[in-house]
Protein backbone atom coordinates (compact mmCIF):
# COMPACT_ATOMS: atom_id res chain seq x y z
CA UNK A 1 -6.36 10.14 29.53
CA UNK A 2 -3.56 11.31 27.16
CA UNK A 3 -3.45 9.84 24.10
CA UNK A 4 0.68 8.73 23.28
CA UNK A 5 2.07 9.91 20.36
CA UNK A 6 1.96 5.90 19.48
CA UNK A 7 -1.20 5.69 19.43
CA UNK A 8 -1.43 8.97 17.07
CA UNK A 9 0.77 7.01 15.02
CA UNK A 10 -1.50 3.88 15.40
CA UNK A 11 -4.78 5.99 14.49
CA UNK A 12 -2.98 7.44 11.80
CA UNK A 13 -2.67 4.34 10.12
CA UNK A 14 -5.59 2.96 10.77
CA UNK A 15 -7.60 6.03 9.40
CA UNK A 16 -5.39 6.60 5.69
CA UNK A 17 -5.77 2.61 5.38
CA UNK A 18 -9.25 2.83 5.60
CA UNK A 19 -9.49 5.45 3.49
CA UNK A 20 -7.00 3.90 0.37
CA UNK A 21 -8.62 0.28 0.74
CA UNK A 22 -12.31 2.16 0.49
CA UNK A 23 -11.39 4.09 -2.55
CA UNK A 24 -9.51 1.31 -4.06
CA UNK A 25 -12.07 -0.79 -3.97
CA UNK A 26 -14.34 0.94 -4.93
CA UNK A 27 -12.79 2.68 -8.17
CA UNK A 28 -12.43 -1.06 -9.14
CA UNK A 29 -16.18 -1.75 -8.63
CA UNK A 30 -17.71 1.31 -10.68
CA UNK A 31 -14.61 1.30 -12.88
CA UNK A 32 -16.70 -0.78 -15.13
CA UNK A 33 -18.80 2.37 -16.13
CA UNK A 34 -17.30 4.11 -18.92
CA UNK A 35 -18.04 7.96 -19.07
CA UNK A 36 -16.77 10.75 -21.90
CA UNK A 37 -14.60 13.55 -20.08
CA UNK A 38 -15.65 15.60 -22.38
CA UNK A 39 -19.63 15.62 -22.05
CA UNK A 40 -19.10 15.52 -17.99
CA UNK A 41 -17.84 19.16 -18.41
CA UNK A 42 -20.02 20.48 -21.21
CA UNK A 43 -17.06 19.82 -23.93
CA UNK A 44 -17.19 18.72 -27.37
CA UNK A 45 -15.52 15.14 -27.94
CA UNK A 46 -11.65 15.88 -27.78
CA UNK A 47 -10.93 14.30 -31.57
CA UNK A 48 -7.22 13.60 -31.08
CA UNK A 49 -6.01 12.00 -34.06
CA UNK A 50 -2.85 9.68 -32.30
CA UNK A 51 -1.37 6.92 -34.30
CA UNK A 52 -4.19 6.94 -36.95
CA UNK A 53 -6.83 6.78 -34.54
CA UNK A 54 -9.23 8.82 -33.74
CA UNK A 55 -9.90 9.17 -29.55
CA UNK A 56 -11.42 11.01 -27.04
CA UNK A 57 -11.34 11.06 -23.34
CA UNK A 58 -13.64 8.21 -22.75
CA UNK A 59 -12.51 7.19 -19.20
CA UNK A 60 -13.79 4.31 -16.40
CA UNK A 61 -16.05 5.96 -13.91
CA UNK A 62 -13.08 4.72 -11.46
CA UNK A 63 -10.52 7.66 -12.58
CA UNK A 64 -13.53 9.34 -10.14
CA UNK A 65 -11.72 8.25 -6.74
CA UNK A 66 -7.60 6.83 -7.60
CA UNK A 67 -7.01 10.35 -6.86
CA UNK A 68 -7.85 9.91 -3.32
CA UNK A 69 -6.04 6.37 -3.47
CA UNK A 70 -2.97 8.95 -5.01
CA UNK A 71 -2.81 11.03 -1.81
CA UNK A 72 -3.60 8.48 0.50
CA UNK A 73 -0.23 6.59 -0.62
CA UNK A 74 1.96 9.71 -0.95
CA UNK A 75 0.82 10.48 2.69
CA UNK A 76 1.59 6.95 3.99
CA UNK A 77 4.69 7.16 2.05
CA UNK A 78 5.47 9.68 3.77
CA UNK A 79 5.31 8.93 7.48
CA UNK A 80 5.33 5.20 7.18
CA UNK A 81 7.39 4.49 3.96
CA UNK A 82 7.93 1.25 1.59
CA UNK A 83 6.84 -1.46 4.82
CA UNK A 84 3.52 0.64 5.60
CA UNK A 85 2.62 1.08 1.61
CA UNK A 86 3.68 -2.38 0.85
CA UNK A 87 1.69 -3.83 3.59
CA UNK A 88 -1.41 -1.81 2.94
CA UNK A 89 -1.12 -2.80 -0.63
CA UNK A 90 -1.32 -6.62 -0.32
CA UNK A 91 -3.68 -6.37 1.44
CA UNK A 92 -5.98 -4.58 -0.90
CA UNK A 93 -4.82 -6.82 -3.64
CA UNK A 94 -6.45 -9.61 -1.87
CA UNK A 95 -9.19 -7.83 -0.26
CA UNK A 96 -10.05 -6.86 -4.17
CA UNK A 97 -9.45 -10.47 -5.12
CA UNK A 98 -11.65 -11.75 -2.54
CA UNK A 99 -14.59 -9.24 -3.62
CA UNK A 100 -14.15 -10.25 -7.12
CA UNK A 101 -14.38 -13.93 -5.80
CA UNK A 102 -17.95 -13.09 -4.21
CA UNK A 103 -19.08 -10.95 -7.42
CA UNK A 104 -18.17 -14.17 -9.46
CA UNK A 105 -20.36 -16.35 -7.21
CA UNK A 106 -23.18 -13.73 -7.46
CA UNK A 107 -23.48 -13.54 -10.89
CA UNK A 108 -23.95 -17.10 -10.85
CA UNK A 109 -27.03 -17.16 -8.98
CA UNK A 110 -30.33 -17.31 -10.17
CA UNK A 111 -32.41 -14.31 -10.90
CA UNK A 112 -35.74 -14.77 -9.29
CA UNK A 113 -38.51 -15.11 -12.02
CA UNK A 114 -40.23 -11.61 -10.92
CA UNK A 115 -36.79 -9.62 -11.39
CA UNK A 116 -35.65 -11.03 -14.60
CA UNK A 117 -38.54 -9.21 -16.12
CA UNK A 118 -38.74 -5.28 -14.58
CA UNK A 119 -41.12 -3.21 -16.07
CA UNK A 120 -40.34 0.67 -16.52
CA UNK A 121 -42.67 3.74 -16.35
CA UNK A 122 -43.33 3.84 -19.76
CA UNK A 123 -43.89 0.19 -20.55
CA UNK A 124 -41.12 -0.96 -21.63
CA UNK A 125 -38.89 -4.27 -20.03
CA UNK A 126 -35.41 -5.45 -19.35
CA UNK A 127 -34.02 -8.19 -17.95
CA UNK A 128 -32.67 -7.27 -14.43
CA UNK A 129 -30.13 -10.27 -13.67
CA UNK A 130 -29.24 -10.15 -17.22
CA UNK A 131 -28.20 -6.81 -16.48
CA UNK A 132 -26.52 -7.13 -13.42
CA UNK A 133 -24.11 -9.82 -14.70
CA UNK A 134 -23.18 -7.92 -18.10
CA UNK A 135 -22.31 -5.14 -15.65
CA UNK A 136 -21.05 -6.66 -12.97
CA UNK A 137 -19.40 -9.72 -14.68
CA UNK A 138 -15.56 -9.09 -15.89
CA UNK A 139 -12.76 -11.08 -17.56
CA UNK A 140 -10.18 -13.00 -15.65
CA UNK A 141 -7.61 -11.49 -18.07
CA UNK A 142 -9.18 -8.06 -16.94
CA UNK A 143 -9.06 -8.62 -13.65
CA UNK A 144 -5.72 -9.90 -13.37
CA UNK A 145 -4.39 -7.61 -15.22
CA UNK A 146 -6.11 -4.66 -13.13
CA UNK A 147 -4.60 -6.11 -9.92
CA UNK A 148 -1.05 -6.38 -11.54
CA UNK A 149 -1.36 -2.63 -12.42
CA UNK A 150 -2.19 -1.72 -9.13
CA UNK A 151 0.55 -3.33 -7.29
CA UNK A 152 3.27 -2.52 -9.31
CA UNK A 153 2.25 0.92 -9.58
CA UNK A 154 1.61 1.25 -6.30
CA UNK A 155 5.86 -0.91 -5.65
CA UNK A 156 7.45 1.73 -8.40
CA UNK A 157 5.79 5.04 -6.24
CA UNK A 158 6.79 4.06 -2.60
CA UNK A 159 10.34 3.42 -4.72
CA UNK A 160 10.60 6.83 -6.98
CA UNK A 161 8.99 8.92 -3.51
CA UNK A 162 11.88 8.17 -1.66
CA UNK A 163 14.18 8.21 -4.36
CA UNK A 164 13.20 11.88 -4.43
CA UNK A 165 13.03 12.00 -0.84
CA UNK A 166 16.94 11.22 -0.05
CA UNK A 167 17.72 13.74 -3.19
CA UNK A 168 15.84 16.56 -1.81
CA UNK A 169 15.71 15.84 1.38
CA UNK A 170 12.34 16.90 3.92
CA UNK A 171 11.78 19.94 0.88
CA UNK A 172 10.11 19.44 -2.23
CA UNK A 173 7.02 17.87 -1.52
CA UNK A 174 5.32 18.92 -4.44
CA UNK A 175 8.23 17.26 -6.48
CA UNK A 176 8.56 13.53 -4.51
CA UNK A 177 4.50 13.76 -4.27
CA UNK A 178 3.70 14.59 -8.01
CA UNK A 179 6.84 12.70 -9.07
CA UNK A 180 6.33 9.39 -7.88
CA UNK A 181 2.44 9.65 -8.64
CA UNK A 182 2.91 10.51 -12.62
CA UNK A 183 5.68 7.63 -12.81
CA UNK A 184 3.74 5.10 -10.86
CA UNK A 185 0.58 6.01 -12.81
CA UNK A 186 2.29 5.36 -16.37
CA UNK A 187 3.56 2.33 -15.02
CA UNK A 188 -0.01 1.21 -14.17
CA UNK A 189 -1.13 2.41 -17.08
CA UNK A 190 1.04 0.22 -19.35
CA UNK A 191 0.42 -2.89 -17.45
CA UNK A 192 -3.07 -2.60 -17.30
CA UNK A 193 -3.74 -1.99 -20.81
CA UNK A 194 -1.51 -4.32 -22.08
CA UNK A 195 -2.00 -7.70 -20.10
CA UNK A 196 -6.00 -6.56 -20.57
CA UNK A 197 -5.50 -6.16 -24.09
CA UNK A 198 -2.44 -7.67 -25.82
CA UNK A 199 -2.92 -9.65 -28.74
CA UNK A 200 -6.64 -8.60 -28.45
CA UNK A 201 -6.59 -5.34 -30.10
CA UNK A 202 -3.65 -3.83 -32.44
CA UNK A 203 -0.46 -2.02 -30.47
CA UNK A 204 -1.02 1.05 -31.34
CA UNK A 205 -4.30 0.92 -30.77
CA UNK A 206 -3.75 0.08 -27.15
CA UNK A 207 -1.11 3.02 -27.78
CA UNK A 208 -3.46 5.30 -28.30
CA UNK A 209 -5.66 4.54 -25.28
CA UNK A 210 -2.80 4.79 -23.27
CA UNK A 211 -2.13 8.24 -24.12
CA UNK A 212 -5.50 9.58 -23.27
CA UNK A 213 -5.86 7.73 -20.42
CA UNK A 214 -2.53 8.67 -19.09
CA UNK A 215 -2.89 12.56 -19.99
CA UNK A 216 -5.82 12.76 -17.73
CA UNK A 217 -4.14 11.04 -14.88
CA UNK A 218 -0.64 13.27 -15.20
CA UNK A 219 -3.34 16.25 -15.09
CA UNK A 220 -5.11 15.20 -12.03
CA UNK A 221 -1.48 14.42 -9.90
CA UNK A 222 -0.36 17.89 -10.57
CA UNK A 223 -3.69 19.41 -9.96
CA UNK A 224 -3.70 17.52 -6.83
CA UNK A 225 -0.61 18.76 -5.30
CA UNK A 226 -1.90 21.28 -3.13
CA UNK A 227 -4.36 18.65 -1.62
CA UNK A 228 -1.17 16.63 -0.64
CA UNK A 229 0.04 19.76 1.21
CA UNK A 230 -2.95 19.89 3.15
CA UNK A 231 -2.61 16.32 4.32
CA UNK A 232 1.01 16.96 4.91
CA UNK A 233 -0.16 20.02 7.19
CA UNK A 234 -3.21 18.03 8.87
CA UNK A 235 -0.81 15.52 10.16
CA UNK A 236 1.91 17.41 11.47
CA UNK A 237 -0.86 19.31 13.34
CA UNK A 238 -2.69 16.05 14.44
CA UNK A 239 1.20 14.61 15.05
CA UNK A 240 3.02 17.37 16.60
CA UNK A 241 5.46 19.08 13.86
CA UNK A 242 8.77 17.15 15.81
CA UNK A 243 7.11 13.73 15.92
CA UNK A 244 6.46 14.02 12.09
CA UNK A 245 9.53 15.04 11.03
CA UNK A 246 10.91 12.11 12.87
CA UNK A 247 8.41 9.59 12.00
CA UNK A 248 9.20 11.04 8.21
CA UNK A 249 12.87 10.60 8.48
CA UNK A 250 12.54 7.07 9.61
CA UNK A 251 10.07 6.17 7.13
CA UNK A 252 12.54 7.50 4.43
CA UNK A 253 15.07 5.18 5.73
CA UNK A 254 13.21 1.67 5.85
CA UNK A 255 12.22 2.34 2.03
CA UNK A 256 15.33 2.08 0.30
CA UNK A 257 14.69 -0.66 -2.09
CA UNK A 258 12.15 -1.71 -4.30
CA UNK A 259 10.89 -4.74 -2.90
């Protein structure tokens, strides 16, 4: 039997959702593994003296994957606009919630008597549950703020994508994919760090980590701009080049607000 091209459209959505709830989740899981940039590609530490500090670019393991989340929403932007982002983004926000909710419960637990004690090859012990709920375990303040981030960075791209969109019209994708990401991503950025950290740590200390942070991430959306292409050219294939272009001019005119 034929498959319509509503139920491309259906499939479609289905598969990118998967793929940005996945990612998203994930990156917020391992994101509690901080790794130097620097040592990952054989680099000394970067040294960068900003606002009297000294900082390198010690990153969360979850910088890993949010690019895939990045071209995941600048593809859904694209061919399902500000209702199909929005939608797809509360409900990560609670599916997060939710596995944060469960994580909380776990930690509570008791550790059996046999793990709490786990012996390694050379003779040495640590305390496995211990372990688990240092790493595992993270502040309300943290989390809150984490979830903020994400949903308002994920509100200001669907907004500046389209903002681009009905400037540019269908050309440009490099400019309303890369454009909306490094915007969006600053956003996030700020609100992360600061309702994490405000009033913990000085400003411009919280300054400074938002500079590194955020030149690695305005790296990575340029760099991935011919990925976005590719997706772009995947779908019109899977689509049929008429049905996208439609489905991308009606997106572009159900997103033409914020909220």
């Amino acid at each position: 039997m034929e498959v319509t091209l509503e139920q491309k459209r259906h499939r479609l959505l289905i598969v990118l959702s998967g793929i940005f709830i996945t990612n998203a989740l994930l990156a917020e899981i391992i994101g509690v593994k901080i790794f130097s940039a620097e040592s990952t590609v054989g680099l000394n530490p970067a040294n960068l003296n900003i606002l009297g500090f000294t900082m390198d670019f010690n990153l969360t393991a979850g910088v890993l994957i949010w690019p895939v989340v990045f071209i995941t929403t600048d593809l859904i932007n694209e061919y399902f606009g500000k209702p199909g982002v929005r939608k797809i983004s509360y409900l990560t926000v609670v599916l997060i919630a939710y596995a944060f909710v469960i994580v909380f419960f776990a930690i509570r637990l008791p550790g059996a008597e046999f793990w709490r004690e786990v012996q390694e090859p050379d003779g040495s012990t640590f305390n496995m549950d211990l372990a688990f709920n240092r790493i595992m375990g993270q502040g309300q303040r943290i989390i809150i703020a984490s979830l903020t981030a994400f949903l308002a960075g994920q509100l200001v791209d669907v907004f500046v994508f389209h903002r681009l969109r009905r400037a540019t019209g269908s050309k440009y994708l490099w400019l309303r994919a890369t454009g909306s990401t490094v915007v969006s991503q600053l956003v996030d950025s700020v609100v992360v760090l600061f309702v994490a950290f405000y009033g913990v740590f000085e400003t411009r200390f919280i300054v400074s980590i938002l500079i590194t942070n955020y030149l690695y991430k305005f790296a990575v959306a340029v760099l991935l701009t011919p990925v976005v292409y590719l997706g772009h050219s995947m779908i019109d294939n899977y689509l049929g080049k008429a049905a996208a272009d439609k489905m991308a001019e009606s997106a572009a005119n159900d997103s033409k607000s914020l909220f």
